[in-house]
N, C-alpha and C. Protein backbone atom coordinates (compact mmCIF):
# COMPACT_ATOMS: atom_id res chain seq x y z
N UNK A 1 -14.05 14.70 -20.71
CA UNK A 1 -13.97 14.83 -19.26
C UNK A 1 -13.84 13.45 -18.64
N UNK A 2 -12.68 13.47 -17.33
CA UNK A 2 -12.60 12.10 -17.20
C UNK A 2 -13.65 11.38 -15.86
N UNK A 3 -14.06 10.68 -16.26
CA UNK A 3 -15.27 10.04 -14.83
C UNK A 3 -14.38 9.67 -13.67
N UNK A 4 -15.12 10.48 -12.62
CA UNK A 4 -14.63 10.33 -11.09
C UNK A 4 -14.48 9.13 -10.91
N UNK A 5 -13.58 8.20 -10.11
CA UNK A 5 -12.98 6.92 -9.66
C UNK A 5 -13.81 7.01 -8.05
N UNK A 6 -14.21 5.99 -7.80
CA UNK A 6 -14.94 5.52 -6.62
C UNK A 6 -14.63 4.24 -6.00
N UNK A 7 -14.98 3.84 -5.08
CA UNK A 7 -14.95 2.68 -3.93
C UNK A 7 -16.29 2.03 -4.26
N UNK A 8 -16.77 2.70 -4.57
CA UNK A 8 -17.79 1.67 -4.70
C UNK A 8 -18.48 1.46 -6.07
N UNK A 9 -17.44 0.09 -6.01
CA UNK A 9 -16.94 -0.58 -7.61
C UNK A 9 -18.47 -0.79 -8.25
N UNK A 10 -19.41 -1.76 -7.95
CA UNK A 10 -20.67 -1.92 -8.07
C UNK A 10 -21.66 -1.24 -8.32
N UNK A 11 -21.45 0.28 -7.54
CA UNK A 11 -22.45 1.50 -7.26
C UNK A 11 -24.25 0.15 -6.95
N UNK A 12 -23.74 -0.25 -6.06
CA UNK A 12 -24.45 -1.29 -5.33
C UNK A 12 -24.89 -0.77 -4.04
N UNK A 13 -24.04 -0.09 -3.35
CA UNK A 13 -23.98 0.31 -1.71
C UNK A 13 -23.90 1.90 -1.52
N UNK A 14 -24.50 2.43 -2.32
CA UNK A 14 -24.67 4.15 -2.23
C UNK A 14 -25.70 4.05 -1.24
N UNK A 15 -26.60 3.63 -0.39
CA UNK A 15 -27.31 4.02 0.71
C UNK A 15 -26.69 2.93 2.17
N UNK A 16 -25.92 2.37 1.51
CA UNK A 16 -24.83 1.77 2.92
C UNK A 16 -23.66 2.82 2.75
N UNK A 17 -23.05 3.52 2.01
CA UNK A 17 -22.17 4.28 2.16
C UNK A 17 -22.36 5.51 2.63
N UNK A 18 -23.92 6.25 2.91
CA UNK A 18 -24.45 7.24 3.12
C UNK A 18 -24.54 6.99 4.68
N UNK A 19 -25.18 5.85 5.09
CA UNK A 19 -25.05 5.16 6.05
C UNK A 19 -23.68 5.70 6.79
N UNK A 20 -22.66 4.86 6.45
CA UNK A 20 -21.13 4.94 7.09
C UNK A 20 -21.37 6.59 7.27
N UNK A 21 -21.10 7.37 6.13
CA UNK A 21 -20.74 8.97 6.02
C UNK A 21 -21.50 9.52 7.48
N UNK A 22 -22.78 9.18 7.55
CA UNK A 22 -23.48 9.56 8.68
C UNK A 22 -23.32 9.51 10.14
N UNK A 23 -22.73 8.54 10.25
CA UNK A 23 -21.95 8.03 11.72
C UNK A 23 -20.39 8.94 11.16
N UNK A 24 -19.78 8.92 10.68
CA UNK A 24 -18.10 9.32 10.46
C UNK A 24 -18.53 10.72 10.98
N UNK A 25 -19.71 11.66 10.64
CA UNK A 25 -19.52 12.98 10.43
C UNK A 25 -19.88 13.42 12.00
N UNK A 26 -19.97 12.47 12.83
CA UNK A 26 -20.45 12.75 13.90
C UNK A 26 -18.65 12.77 14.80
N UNK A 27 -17.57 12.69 14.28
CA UNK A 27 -16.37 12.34 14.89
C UNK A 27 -15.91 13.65 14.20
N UNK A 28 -14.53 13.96 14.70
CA UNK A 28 -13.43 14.90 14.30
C UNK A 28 -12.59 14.78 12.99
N UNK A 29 -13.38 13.81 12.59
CA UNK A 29 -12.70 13.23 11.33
C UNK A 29 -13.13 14.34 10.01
N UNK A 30 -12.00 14.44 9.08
CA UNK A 30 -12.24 15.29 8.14
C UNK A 30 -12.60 14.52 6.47
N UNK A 31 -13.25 14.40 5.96
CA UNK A 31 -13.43 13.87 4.75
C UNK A 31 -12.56 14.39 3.51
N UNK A 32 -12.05 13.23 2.69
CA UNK A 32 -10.80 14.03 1.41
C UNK A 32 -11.27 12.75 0.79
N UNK A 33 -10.60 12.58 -0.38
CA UNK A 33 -10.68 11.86 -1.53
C UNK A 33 -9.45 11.66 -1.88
N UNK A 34 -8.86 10.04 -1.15
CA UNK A 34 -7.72 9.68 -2.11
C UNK A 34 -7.89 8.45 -2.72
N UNK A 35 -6.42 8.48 -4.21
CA UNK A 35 -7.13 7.06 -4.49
C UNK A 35 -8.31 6.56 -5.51
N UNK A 36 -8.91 7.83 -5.39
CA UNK A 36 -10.20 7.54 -6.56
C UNK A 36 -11.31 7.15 -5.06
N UNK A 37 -10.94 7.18 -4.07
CA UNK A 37 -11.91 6.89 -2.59
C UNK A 37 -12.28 7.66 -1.96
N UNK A 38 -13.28 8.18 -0.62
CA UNK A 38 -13.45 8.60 0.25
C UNK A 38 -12.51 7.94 1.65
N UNK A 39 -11.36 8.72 1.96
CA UNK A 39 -10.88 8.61 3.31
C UNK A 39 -11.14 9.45 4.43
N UNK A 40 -11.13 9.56 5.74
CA UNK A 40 -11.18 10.11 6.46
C UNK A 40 -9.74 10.48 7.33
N UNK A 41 -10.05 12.00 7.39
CA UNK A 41 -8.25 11.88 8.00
C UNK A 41 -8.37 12.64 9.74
N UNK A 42 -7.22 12.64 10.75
CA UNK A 42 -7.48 13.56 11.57
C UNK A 42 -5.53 14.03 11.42
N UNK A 43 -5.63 15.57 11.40
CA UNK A 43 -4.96 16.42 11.34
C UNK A 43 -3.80 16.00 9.97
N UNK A 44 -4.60 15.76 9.50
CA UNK A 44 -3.97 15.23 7.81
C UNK A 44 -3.48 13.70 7.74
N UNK A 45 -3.46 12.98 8.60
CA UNK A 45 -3.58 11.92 8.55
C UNK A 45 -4.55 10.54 8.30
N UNK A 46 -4.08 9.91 7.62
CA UNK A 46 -4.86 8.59 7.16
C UNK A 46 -5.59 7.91 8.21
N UNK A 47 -7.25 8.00 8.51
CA UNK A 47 -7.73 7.18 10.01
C UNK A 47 -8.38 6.39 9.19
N UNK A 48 -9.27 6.41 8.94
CA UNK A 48 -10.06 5.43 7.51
C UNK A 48 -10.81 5.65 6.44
N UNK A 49 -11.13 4.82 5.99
CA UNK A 49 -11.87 5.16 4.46
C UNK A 49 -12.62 3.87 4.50
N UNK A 50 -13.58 4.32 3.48
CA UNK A 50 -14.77 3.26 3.00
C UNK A 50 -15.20 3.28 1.78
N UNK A 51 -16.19 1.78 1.43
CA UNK A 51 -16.26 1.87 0.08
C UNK A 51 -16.47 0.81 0.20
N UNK A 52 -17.65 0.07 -1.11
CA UNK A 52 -18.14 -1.08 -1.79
C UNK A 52 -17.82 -1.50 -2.83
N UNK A 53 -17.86 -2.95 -2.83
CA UNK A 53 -17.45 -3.56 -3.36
C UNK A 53 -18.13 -5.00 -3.90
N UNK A 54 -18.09 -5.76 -4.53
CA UNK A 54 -18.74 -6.81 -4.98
C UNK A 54 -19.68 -7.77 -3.74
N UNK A 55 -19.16 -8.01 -3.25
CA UNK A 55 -19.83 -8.60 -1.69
C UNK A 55 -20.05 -8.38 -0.83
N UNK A 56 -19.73 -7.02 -0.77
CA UNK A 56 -19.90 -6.07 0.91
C UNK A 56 -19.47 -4.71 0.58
N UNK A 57 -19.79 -3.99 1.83
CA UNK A 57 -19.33 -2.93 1.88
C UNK A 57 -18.67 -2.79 3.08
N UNK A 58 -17.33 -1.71 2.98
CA UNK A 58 -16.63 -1.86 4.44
C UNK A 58 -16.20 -0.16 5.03
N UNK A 59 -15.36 -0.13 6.13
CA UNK A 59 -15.09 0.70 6.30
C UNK A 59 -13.22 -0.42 6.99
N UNK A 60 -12.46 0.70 6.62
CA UNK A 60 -10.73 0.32 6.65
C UNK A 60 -10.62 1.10 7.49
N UNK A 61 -9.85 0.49 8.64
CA UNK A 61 -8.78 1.65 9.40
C UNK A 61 -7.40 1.46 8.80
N UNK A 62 -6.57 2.01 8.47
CA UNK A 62 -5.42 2.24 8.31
C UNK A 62 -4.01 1.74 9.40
N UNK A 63 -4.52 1.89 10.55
CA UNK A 63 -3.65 1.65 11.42
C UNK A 63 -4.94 0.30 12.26
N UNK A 64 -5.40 -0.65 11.84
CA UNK A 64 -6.28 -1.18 12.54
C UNK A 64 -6.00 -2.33 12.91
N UNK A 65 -5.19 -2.85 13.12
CA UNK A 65 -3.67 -3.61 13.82
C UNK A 65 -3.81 -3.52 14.98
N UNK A 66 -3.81 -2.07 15.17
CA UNK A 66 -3.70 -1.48 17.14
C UNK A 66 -4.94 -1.26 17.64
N UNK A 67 -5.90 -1.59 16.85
CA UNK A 67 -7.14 -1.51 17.51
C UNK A 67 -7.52 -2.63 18.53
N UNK A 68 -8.26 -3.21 19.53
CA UNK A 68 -8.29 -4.10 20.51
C UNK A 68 -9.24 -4.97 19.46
N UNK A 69 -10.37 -4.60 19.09
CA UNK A 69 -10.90 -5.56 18.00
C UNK A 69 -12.06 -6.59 19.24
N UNK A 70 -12.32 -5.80 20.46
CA UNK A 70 -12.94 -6.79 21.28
C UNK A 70 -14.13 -7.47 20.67
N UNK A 71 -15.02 -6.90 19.67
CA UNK A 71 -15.76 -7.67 19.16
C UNK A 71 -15.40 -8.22 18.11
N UNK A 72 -14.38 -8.59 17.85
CA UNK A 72 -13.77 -9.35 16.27
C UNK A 72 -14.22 -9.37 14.91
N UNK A 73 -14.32 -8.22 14.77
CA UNK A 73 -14.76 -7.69 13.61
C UNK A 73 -13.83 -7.85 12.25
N UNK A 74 -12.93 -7.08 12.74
CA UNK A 74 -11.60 -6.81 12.00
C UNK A 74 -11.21 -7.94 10.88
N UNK A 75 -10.57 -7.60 9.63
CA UNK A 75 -9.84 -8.53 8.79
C UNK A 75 -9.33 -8.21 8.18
N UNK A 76 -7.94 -8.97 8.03
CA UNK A 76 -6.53 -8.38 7.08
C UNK A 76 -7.37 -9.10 5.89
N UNK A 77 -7.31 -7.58 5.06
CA UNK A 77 -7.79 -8.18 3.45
C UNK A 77 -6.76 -8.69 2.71
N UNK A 78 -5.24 -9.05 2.74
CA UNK A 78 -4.21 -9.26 2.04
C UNK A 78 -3.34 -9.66 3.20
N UNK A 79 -3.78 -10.79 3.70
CA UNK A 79 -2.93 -11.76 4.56
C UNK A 79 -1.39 -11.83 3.76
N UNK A 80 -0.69 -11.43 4.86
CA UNK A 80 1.00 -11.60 4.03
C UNK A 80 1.63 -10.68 3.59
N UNK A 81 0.66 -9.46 3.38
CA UNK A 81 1.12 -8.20 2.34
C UNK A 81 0.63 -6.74 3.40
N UNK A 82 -0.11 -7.09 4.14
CA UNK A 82 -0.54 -5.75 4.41
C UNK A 82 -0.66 -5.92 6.02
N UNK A 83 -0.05 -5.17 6.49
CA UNK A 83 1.09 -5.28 8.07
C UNK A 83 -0.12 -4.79 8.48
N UNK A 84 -0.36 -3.08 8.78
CA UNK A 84 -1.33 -2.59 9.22
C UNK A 84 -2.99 -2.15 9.16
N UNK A 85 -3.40 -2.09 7.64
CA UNK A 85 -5.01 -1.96 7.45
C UNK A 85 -5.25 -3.39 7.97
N UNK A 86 -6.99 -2.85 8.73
CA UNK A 86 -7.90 -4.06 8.71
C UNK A 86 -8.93 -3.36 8.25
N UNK A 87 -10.24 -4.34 7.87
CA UNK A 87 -11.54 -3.97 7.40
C UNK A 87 -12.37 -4.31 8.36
N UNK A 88 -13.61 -3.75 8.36
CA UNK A 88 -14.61 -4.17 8.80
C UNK A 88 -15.92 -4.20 7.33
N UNK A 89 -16.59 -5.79 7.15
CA UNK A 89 -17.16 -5.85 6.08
C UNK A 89 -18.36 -6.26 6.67
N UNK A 90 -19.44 -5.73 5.85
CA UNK A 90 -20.81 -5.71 5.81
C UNK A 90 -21.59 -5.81 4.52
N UNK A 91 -22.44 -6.90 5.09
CA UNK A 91 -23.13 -7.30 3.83
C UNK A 91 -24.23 -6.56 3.65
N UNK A 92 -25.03 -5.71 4.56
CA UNK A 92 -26.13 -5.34 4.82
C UNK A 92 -26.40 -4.22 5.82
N UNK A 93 -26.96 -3.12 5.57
CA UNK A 93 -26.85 -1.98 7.00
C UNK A 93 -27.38 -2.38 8.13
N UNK A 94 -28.49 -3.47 8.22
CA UNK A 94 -28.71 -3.93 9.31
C UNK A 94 -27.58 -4.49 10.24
N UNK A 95 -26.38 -4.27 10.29
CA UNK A 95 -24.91 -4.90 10.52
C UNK A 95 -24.24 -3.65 10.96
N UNK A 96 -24.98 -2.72 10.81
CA UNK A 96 -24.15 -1.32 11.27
C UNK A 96 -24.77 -1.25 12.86
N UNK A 97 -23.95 -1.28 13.71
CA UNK A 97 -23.96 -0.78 15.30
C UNK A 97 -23.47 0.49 15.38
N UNK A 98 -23.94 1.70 15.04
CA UNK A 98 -23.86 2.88 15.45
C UNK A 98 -22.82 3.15 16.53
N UNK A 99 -23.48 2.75 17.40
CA UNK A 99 -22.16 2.92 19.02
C UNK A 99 -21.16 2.28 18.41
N UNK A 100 -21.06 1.07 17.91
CA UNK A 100 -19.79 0.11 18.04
C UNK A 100 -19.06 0.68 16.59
N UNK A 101 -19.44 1.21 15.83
CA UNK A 101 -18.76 1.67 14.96
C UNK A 101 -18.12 3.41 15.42
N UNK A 102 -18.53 4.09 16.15
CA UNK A 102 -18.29 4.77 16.71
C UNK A 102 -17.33 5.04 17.72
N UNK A 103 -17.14 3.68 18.68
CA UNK A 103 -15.95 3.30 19.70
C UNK A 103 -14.79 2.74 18.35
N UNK A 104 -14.82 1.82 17.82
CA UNK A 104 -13.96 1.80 16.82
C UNK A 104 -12.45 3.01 16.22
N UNK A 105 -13.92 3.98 15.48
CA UNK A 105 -13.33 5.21 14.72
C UNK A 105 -12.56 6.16 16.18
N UNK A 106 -13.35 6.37 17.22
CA UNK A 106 -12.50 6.51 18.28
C UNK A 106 -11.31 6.10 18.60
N UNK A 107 -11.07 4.77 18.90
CA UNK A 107 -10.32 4.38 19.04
C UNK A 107 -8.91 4.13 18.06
N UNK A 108 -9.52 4.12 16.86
CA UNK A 108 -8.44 4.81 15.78
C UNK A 108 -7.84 6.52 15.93
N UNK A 109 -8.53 7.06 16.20
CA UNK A 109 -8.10 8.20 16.19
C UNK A 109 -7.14 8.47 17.53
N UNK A 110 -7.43 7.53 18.69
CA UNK A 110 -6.51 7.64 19.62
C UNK A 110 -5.15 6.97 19.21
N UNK A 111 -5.01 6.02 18.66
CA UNK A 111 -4.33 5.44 18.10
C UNK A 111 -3.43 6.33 17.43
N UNK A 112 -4.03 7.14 16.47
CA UNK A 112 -3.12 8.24 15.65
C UNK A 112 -2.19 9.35 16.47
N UNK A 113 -3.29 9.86 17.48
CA UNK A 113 -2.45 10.59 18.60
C UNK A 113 -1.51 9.95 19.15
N UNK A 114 -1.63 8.93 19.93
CA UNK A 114 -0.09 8.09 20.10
C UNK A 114 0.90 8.03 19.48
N UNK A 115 0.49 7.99 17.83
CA UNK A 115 1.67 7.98 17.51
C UNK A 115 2.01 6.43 16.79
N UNK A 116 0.98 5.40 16.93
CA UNK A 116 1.41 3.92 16.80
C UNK A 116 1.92 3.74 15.43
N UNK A 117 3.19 3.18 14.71
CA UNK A 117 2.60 2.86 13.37
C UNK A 117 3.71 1.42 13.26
N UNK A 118 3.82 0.94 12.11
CA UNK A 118 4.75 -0.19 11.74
C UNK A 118 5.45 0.49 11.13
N UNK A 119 6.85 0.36 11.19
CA UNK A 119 7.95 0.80 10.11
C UNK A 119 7.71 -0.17 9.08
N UNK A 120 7.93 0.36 7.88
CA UNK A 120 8.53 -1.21 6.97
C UNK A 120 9.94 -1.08 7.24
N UNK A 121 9.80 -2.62 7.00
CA UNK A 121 10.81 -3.35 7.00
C UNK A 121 12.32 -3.03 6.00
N UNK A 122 13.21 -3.02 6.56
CA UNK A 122 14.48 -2.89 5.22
C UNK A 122 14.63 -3.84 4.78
N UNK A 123 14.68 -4.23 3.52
CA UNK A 123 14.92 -4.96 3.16
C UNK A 123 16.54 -5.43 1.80
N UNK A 124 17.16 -6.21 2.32
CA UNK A 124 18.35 -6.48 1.89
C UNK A 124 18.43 -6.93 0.07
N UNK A 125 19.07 -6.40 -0.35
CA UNK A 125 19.30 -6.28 -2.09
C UNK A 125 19.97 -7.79 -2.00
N UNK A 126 19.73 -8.54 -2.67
CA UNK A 126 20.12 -10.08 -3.02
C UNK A 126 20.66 -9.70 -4.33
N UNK A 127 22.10 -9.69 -4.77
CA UNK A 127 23.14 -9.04 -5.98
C UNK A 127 22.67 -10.62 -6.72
N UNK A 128 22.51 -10.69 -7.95
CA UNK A 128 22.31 -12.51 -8.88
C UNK A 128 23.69 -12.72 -8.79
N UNK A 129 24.32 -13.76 -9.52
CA UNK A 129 25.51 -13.94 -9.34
C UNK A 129 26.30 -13.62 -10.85
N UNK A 130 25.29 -13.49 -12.06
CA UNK A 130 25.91 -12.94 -12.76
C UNK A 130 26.12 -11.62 -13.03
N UNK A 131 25.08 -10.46 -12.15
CA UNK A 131 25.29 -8.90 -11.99
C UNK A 131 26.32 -8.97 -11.19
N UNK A 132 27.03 -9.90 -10.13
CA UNK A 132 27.80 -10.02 -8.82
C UNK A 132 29.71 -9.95 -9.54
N UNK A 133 29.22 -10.93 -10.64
CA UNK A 133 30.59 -11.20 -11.69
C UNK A 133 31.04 -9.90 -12.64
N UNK A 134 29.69 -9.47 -13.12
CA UNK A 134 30.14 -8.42 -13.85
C UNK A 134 30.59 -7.03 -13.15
N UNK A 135 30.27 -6.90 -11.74
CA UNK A 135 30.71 -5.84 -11.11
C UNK A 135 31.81 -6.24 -10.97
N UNK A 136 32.24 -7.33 -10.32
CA UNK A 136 33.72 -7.81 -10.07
C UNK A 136 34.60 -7.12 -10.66
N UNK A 137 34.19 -7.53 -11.84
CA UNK A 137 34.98 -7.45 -13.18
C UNK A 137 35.12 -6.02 -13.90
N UNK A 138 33.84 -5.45 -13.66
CA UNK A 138 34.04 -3.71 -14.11
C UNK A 138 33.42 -2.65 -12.67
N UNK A 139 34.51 -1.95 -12.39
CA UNK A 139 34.79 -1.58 -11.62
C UNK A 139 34.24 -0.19 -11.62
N UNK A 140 33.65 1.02 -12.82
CA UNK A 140 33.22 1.72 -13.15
C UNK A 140 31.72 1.15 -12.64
N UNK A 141 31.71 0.05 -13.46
CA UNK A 141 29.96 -0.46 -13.02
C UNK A 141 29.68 -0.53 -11.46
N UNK A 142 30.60 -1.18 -10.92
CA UNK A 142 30.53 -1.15 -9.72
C UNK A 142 30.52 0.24 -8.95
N UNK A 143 30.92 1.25 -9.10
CA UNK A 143 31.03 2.07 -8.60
C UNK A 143 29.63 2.50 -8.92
N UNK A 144 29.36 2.53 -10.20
CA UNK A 144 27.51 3.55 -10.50
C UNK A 144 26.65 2.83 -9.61
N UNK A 145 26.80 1.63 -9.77
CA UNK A 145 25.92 0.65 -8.92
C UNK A 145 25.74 1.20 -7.53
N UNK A 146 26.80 1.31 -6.77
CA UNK A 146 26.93 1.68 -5.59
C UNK A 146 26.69 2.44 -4.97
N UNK A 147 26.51 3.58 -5.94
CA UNK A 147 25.62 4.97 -6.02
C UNK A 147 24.29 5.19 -6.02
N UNK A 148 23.33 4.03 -6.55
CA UNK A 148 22.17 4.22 -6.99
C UNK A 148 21.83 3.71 -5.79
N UNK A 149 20.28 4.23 -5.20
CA UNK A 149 19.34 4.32 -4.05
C UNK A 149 19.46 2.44 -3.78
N UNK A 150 19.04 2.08 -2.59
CA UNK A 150 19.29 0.79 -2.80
C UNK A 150 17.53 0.11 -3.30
N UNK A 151 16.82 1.34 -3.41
CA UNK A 151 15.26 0.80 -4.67
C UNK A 151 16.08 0.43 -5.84
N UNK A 152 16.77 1.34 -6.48
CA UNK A 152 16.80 0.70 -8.16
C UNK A 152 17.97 -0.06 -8.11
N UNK A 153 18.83 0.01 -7.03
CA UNK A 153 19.67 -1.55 -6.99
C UNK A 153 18.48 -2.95 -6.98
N UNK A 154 17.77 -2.49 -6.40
CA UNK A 154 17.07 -3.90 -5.93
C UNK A 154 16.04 -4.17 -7.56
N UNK A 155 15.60 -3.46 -8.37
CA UNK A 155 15.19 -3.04 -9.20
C UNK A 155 15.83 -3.89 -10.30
N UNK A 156 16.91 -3.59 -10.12
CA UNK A 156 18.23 -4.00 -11.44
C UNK A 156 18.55 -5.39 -11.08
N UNK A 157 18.66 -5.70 -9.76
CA UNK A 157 18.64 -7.05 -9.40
C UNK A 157 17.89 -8.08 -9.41
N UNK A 158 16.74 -7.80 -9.17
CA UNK A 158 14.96 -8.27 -9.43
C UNK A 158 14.90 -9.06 -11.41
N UNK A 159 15.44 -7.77 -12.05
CA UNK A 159 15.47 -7.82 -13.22
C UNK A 159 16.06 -8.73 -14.00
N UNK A 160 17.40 -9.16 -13.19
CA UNK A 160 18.23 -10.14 -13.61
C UNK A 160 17.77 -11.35 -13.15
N UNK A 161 17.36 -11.62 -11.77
CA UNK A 161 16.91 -13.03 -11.54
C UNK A 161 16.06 -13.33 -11.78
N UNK A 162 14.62 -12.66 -12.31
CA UNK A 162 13.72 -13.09 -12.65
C UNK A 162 13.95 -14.01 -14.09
N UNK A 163 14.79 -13.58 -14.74
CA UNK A 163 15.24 -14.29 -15.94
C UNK A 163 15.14 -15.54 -16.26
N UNK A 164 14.44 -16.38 -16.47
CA UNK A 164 14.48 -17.78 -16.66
C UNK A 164 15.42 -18.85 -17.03
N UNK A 165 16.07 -18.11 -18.34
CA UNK A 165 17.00 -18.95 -19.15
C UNK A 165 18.38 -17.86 -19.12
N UNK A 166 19.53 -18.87 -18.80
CA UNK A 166 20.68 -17.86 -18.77
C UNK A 166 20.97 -16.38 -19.85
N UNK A 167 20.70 -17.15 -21.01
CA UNK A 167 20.76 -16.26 -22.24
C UNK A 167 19.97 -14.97 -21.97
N UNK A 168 18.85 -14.88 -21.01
CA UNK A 168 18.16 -14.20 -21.06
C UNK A 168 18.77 -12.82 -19.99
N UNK A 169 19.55 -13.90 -19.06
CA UNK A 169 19.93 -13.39 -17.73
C UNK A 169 20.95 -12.22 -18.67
N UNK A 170 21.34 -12.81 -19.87
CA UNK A 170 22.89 -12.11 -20.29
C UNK A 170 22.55 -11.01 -20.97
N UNK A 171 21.23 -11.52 -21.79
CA UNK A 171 20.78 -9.59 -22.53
C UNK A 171 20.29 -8.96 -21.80
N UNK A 172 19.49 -9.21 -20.68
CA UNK A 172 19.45 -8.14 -19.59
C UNK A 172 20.51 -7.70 -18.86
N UNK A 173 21.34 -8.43 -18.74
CA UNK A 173 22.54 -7.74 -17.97
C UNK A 173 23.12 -6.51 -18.98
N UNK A 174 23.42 -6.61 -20.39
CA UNK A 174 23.98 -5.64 -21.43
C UNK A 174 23.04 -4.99 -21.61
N UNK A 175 21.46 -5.39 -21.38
CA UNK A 175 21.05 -3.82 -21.44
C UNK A 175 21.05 -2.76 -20.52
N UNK A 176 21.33 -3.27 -19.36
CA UNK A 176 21.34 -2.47 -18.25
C UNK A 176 22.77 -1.92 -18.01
N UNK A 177 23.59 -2.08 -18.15
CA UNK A 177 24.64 -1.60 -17.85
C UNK A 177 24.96 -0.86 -18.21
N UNK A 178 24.51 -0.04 -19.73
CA UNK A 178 24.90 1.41 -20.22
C UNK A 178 23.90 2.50 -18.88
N UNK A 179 22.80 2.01 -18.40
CA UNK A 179 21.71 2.23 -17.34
C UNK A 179 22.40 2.82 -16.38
N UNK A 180 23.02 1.84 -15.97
CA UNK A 180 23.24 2.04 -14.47
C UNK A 180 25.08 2.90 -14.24
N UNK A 181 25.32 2.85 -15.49
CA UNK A 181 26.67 3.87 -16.25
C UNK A 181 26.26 5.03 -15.61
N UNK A 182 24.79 5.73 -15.99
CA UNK A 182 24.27 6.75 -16.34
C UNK A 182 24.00 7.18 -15.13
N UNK A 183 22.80 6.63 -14.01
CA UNK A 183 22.93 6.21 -12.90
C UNK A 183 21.13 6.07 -13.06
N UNK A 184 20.70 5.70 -14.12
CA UNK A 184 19.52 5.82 -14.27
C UNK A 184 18.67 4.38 -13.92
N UNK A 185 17.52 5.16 -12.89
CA UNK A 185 16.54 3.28 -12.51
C UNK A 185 16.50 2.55 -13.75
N UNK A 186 16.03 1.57 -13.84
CA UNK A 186 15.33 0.59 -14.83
C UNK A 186 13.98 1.13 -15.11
N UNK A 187 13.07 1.50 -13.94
CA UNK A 187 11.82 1.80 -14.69
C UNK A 187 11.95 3.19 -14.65
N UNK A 188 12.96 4.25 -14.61
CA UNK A 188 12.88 5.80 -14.69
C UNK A 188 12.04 6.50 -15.24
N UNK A 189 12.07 5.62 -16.87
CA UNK A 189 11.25 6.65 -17.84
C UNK A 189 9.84 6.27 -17.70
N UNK A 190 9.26 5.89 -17.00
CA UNK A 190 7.54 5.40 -16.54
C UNK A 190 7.24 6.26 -15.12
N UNK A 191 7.87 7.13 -14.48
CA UNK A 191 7.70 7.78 -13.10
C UNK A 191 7.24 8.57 -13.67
């Protein structure tokens, strides 16, 4: 039997997480489990989740970007990478404000009704210049290529420039090309 996956890596903060649960259950919020986590959703949507961890314990909004944040709580855990979650971290339940965690989760949930979110971004396939030559040049390839989603273009492209040494650039290029014949990703057989 396989052991349940949790947030709280440590099992350090099971009476700060009982804590959080206690204030959440007082909102419209519905409790689910994704992730191996406890999230909270309203009308099937992602509002937040919580869970401990080596130095704290927190609670995430999902969309917590659009929150006003008047008491500056908030922190992007992955500066650079992660557009919309913020956290709120606590070292200690004495750090829990009932009300203020309460206007918060509110205010996320209004947030959801609006409607607020970030698109990602599109992002443009950069062809290497030796996948760029060999399409040139085979015109079949080019065509499968052209076909495939522009994920496993970017996929197949990724693959080639990461290559260090030309030689290397060149057996990845011949292995992929019976691939992308087919019209099959690079990582297909791992989905």
């Amino acid at each position: 039997m396989s052991q349940k996956k949790t947030w709280d890596k440590t099992n350090q903060w099971a009476e700060e997480l009982e804590l959080l649960k206690s204030i959440i259950v007082k909102t419209p919020l519905t409790e689910t489990t994704k992730w191996g986590g406890i999230v909270y959703t309203y009308n099937n949507k992602n509002i937040l989740g919580i869970g401990g961890f080596k130095n704290f314990f927190t609670i995430w909004f999902f969309k917590g970007v659009f929150l006003k944040d008047e008491k500056n709580v908030l922190v992007n855990a992955n500066e650079g990478n992660t557009k919309s979650l913020r956290q709120w971290r606590f070292t200690d339940k004495s750090e829990v404000n009932e009300k203020l965690v309460l206007n918060y989760i509110n205010e996320a949930i209004e947030v959801e009704k609006a409607g607020l979110e970030i698109k990602p971004e599109k992002r443009e396939t950069v062809i290497p210049e030796a996948l760029q030559q060999e399409l040139d040049i085979n015109k079949a390839l080019k065509t499968a290529f052209e076909t495939l989603t522009p994920f496993k273009q970017r996929e197949y492209a990724e693959f080639i420039e990461t290559a260090k040494r030309e030689a290397t650039k060149f057996s990845r290029l011949e292995k992929i090309k019976p691939m992308i014949l087919e019209g099959i990703g690079l990582n297909d057989k791992y989905r």
